[in-house]
PDB file of N, CA and C in Angstrom:
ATOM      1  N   UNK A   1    -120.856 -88.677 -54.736  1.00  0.00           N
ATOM      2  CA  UNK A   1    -120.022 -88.872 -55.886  1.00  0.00           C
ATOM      3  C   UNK A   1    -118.574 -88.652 -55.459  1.00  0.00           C
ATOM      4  N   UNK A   2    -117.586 -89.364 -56.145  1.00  0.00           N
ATOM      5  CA  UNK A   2    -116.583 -89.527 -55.803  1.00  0.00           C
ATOM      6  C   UNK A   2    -115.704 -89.177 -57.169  1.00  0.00           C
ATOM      7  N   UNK A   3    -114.455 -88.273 -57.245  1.00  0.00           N
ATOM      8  CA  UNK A   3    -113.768 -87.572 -58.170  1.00  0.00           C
ATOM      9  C   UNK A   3    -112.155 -87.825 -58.092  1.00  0.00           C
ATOM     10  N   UNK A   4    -111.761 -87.746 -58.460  1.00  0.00           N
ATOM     11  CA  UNK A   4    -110.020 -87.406 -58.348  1.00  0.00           C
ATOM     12  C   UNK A   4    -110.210 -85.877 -58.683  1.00  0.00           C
ATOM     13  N   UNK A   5    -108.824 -85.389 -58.253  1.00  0.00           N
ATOM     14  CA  UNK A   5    -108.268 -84.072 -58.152  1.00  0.00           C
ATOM     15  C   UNK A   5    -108.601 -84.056 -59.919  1.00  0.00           C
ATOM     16  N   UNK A   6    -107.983 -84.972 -61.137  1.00  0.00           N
ATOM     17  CA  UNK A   6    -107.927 -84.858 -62.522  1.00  0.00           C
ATOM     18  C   UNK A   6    -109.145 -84.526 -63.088  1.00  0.00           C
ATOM     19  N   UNK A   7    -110.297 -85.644 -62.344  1.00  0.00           N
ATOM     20  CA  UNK A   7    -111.542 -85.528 -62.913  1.00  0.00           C
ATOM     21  C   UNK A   7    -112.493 -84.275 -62.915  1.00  0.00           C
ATOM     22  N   UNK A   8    -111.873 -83.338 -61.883  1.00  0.00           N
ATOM     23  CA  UNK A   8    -112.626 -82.466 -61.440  1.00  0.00           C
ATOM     24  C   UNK A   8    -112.054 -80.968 -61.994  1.00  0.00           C
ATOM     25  N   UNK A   9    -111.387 -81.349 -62.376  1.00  0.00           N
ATOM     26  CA  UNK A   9    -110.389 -80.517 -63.137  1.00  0.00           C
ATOM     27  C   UNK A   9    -111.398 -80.101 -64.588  1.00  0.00           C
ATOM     28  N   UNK A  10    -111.309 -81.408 -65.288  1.00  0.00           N
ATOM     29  CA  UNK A  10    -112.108 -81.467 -66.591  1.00  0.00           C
ATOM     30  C   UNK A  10    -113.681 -80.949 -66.301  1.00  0.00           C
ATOM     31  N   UNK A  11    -114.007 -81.175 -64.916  1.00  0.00           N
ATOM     32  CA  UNK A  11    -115.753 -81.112 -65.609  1.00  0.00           C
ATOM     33  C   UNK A  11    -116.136 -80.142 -64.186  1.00  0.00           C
ATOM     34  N   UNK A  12    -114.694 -78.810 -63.754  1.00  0.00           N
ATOM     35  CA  UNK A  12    -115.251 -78.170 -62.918  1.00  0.00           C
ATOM     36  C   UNK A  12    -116.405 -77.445 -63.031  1.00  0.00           C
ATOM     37  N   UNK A  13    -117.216 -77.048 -63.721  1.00  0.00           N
ATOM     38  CA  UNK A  13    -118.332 -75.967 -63.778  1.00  0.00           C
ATOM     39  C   UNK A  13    -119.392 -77.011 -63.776  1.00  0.00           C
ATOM     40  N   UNK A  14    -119.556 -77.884 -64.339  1.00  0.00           N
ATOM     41  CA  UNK A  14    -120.300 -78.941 -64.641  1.00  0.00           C
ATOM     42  C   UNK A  14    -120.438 -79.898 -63.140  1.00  0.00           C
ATOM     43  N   UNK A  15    -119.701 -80.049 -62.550  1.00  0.00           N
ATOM     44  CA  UNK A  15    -119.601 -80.338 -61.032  1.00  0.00           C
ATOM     45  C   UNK A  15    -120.154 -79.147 -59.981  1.00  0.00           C
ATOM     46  N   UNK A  16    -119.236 -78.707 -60.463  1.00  0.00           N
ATOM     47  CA  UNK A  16    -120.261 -77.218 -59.359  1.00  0.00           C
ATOM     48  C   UNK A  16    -122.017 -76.758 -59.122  1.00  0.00           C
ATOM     49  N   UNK A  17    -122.300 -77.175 -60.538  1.00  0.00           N
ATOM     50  CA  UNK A  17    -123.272 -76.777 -60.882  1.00  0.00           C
ATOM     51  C   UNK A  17    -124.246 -77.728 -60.327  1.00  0.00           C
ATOM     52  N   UNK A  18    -124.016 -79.090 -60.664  1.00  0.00           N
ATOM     53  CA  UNK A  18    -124.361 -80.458 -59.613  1.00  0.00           C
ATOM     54  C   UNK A  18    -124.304 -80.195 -58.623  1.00  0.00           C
ATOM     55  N   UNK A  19    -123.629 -79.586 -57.626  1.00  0.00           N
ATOM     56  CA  UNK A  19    -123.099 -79.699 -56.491  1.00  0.00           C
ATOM     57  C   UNK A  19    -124.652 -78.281 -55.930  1.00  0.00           C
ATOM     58  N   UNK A  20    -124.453 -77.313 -56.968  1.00  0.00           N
ATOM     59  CA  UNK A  20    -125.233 -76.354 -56.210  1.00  0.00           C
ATOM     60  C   UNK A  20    -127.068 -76.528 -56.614  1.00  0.00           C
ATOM     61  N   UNK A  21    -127.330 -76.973 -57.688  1.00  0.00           N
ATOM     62  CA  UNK A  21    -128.735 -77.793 -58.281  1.00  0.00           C
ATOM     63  C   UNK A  21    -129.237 -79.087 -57.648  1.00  0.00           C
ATOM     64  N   UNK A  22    -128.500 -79.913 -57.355  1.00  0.00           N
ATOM     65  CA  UNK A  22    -129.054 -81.448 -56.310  1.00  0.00           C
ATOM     66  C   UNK A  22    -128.527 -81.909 -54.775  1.00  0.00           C
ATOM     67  N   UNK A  23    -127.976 -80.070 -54.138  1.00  0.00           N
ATOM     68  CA  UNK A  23    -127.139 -80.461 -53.248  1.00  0.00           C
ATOM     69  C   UNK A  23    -126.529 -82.058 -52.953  1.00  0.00           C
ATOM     70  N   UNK A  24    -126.068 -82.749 -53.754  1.00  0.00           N
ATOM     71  CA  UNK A  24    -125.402 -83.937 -53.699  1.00  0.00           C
ATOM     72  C   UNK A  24    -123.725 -83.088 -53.028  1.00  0.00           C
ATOM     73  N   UNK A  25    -123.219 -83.851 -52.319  1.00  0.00           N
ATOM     74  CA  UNK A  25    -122.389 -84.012 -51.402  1.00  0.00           C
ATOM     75  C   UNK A  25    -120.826 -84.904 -52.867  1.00  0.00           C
ATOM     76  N   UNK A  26    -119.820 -83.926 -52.932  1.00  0.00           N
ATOM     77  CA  UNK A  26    -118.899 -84.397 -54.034  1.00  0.00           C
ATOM     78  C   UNK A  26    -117.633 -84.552 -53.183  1.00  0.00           C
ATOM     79  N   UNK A  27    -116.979 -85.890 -53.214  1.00  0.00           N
ATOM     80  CA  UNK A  27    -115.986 -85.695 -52.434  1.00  0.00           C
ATOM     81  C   UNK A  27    -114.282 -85.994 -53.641  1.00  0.00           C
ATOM     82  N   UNK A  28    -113.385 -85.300 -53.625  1.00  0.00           N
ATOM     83  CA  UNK A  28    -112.350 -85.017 -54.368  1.00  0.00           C
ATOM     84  C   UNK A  28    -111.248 -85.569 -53.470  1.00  0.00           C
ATOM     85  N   UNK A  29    -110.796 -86.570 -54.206  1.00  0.00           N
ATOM     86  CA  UNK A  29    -109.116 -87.328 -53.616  1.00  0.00           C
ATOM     87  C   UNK A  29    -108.188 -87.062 -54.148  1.00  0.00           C
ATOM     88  N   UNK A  30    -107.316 -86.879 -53.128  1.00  0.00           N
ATOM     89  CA  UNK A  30    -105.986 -85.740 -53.129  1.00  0.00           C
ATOM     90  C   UNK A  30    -105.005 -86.669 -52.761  1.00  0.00           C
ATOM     91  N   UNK A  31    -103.753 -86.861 -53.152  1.00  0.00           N
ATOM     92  CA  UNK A  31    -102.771 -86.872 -52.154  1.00  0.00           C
ATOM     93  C   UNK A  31    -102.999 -87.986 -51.471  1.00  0.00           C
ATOM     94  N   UNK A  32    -104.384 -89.140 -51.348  1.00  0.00           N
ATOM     95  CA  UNK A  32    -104.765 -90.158 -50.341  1.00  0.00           C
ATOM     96  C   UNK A  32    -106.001 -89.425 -49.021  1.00  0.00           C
ATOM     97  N   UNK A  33    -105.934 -87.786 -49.544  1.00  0.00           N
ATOM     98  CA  UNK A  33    -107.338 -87.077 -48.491  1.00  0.00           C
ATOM     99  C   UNK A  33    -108.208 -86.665 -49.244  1.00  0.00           C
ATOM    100  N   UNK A  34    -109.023 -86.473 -48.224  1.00  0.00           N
ATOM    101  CA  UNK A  34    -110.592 -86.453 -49.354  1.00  0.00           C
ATOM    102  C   UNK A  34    -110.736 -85.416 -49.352  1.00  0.00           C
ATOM    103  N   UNK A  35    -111.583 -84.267 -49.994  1.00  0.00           N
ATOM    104  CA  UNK A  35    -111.960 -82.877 -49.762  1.00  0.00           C
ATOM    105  C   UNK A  35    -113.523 -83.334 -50.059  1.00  0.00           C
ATOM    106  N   UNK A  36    -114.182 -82.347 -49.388  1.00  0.00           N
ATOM    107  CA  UNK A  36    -115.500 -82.406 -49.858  1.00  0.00           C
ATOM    108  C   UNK A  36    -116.517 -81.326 -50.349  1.00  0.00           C
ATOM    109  N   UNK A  37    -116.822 -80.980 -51.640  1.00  0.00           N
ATOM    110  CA  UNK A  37    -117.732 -80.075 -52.034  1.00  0.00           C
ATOM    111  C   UNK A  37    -119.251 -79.953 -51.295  1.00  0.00           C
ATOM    112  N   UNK A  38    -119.463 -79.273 -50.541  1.00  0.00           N
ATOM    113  CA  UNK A  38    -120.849 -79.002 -50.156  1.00  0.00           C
ATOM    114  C   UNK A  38    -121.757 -77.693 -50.464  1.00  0.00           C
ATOM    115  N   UNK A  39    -122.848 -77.773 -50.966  1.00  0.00           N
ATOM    116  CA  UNK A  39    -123.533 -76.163 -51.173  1.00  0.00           C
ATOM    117  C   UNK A  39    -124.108 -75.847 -49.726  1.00  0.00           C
ATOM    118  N   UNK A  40    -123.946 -75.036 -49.245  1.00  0.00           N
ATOM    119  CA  UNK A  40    -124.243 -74.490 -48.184  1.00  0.00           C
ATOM    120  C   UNK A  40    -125.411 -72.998 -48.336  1.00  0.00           C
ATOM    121  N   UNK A  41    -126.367 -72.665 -47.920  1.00  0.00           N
ATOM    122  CA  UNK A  41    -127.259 -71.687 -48.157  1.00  0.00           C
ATOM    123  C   UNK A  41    -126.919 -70.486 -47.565  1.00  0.00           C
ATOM    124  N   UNK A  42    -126.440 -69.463 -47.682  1.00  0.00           N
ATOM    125  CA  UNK A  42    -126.086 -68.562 -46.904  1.00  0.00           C
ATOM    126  C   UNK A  42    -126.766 -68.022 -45.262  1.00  0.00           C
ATOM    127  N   UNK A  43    -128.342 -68.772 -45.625  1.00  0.00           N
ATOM    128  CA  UNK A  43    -129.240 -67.891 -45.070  1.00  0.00           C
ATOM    129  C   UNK A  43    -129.500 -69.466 -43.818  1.00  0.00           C
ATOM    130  N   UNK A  44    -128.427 -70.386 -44.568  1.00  0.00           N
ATOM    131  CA  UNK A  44    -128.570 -71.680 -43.497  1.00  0.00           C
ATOM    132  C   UNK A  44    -129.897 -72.173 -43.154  1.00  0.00           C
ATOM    133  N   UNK A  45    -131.252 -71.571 -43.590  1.00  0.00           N
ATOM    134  CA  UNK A  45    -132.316 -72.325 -43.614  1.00  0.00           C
ATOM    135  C   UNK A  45    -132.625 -73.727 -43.885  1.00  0.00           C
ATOM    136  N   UNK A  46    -133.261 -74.665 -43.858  1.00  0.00           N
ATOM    137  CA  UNK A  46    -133.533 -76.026 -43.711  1.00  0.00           C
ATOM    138  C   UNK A  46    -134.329 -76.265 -44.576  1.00  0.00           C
ATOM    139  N   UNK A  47    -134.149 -77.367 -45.400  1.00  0.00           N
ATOM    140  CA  UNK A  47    -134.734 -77.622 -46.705  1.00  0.00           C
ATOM    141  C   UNK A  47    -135.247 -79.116 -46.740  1.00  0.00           C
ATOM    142  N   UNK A  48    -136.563 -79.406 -46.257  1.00  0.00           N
ATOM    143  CA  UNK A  48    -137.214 -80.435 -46.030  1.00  0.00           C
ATOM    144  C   UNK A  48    -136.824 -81.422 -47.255  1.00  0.00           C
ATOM    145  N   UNK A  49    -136.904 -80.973 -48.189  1.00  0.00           N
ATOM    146  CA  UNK A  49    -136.797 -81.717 -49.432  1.00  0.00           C
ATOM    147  C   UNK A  49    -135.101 -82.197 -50.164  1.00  0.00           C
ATOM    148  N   UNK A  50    -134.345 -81.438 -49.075  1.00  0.00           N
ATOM    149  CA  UNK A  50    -133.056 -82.273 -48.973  1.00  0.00           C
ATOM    150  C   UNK A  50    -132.703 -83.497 -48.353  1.00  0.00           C
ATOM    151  N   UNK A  51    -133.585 -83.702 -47.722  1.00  0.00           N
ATOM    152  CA  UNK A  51    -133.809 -84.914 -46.999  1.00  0.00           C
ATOM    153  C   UNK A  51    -133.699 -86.191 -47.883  1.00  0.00           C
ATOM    154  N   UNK A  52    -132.431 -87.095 -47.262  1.00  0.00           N
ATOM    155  CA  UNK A  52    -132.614 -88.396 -47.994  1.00  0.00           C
ATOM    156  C   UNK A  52    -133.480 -89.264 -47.330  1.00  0.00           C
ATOM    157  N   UNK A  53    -134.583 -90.358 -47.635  1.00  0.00           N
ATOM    158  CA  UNK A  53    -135.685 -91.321 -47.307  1.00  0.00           C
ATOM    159  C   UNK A  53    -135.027 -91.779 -46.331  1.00  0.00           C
ATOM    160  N   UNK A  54    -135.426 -92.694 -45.526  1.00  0.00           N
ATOM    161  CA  UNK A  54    -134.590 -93.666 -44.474  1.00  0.00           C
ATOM    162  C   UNK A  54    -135.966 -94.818 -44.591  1.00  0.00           C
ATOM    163  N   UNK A  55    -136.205 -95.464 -45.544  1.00  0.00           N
ATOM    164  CA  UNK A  55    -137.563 -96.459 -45.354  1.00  0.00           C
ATOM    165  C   UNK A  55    -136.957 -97.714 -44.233  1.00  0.00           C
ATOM    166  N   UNK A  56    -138.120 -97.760 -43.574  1.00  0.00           N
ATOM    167  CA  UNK A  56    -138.270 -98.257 -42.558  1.00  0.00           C
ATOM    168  C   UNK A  56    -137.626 -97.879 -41.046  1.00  0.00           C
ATOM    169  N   UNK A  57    -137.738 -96.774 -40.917  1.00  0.00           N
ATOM    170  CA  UNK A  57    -137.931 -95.636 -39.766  1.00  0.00           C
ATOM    171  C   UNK A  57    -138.762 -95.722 -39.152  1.00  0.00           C
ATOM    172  N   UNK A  58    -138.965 -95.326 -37.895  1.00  0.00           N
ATOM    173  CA  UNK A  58    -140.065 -94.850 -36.982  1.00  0.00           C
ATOM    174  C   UNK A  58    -140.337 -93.377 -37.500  1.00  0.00           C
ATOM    175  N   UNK A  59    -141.643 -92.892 -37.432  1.00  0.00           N
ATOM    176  CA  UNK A  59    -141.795 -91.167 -37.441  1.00  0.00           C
ATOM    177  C   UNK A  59    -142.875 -90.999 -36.417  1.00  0.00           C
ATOM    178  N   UNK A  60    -142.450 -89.638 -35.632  1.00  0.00           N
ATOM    179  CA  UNK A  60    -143.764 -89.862 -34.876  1.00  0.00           C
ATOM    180  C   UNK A  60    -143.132 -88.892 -33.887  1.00  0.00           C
ATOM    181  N   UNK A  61    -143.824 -88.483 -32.650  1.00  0.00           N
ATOM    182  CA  UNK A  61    -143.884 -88.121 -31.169  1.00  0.00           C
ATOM    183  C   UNK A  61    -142.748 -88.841 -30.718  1.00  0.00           C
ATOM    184  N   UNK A  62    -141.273 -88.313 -30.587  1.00  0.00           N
ATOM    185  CA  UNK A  62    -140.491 -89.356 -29.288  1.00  0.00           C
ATOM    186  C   UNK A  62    -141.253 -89.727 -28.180  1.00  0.00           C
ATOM    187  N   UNK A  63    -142.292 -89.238 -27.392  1.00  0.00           N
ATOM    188  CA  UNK A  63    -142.855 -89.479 -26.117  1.00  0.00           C
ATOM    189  C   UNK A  63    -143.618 -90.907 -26.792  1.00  0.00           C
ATOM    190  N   UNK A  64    -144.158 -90.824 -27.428  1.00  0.00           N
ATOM    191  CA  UNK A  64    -145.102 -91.869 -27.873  1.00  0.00           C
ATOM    192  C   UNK A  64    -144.251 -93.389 -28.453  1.00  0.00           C
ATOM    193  N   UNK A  65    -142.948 -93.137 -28.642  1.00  0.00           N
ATOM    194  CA  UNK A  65    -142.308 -93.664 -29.169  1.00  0.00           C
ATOM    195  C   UNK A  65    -141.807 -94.873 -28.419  1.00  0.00           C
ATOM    196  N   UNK A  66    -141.173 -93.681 -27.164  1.00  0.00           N
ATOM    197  CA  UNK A  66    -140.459 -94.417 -26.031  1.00  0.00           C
ATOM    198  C   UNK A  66    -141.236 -95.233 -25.271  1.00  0.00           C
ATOM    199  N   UNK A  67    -142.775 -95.393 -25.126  1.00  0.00           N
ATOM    200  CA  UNK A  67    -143.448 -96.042 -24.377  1.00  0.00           C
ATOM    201  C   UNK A  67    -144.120 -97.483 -25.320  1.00  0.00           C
ATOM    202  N   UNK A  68    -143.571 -97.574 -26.470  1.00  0.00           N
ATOM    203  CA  UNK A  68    -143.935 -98.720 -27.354  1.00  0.00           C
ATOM    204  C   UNK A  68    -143.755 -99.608 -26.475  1.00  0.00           C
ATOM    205  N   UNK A  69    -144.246-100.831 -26.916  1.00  0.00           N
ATOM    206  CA  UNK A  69    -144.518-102.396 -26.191  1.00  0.00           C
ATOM    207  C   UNK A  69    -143.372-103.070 -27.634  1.00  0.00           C
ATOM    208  N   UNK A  70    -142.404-103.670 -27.121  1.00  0.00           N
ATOM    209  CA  UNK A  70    -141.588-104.198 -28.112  1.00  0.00           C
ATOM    210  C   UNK A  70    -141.433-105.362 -27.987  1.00  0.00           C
ATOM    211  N   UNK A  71    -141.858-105.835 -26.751  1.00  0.00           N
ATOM    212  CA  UNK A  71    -141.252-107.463 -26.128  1.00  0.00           C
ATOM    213  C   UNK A  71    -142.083-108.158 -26.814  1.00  0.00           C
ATOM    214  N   UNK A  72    -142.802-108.290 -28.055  1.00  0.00           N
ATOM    215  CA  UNK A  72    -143.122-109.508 -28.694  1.00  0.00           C
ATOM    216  C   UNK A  72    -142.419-109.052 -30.041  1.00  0.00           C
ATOM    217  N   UNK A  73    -141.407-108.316 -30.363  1.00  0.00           N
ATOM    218  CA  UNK A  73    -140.909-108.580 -31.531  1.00  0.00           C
ATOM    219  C   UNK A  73    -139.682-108.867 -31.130  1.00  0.00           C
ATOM    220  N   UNK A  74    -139.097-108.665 -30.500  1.00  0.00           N
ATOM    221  CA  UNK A  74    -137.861-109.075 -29.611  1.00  0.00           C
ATOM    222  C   UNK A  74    -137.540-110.190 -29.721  1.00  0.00           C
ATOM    223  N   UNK A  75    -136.639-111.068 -30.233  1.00  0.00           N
ATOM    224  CA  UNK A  75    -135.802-112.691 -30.114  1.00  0.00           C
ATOM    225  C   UNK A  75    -134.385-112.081 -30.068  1.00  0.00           C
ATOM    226  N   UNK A  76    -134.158-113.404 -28.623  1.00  0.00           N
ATOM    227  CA  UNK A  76    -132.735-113.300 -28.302  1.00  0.00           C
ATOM    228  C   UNK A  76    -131.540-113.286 -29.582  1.00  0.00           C
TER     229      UNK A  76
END
């Protein structure tokens, strides 16, 4: 999400609160620079379920990965 310095003004608690409930990433334009709101966990642990999708990814073993056969999906 994207804010002006004004907008964020009006709906600071209400932003914050977004910011710390859907860790969504808020960035605030200043001046022509961006600032960016991030919730950060104190305890810096890793939160599987913060994870945004990436559909159509590989998942898997890198070892298993790197030895794929690709040369029939391959066109110049």
């Amino acid at each position: 999400m994207t804010l002006t310095a004004t907008e964020l003004r009006a709906n600071l608690y209400r932003t914050l609160d977004r910011v710390l409930e859907t860790g969504e990433v808020v960035e605030i334009t200043r001046h022509g620079r961006i600032v960016r709101l991030v919730a950060v966990r104190e305890d810096k642990a890793f939160h599987v379920e913060q994870l945004a999708p990436h559909p159509g990814t590989l998942r898997g073993d890198p070892d298993d990965i790197v030895h794929l056969d690709w040369s029939g999906e391959w066109r110049p």
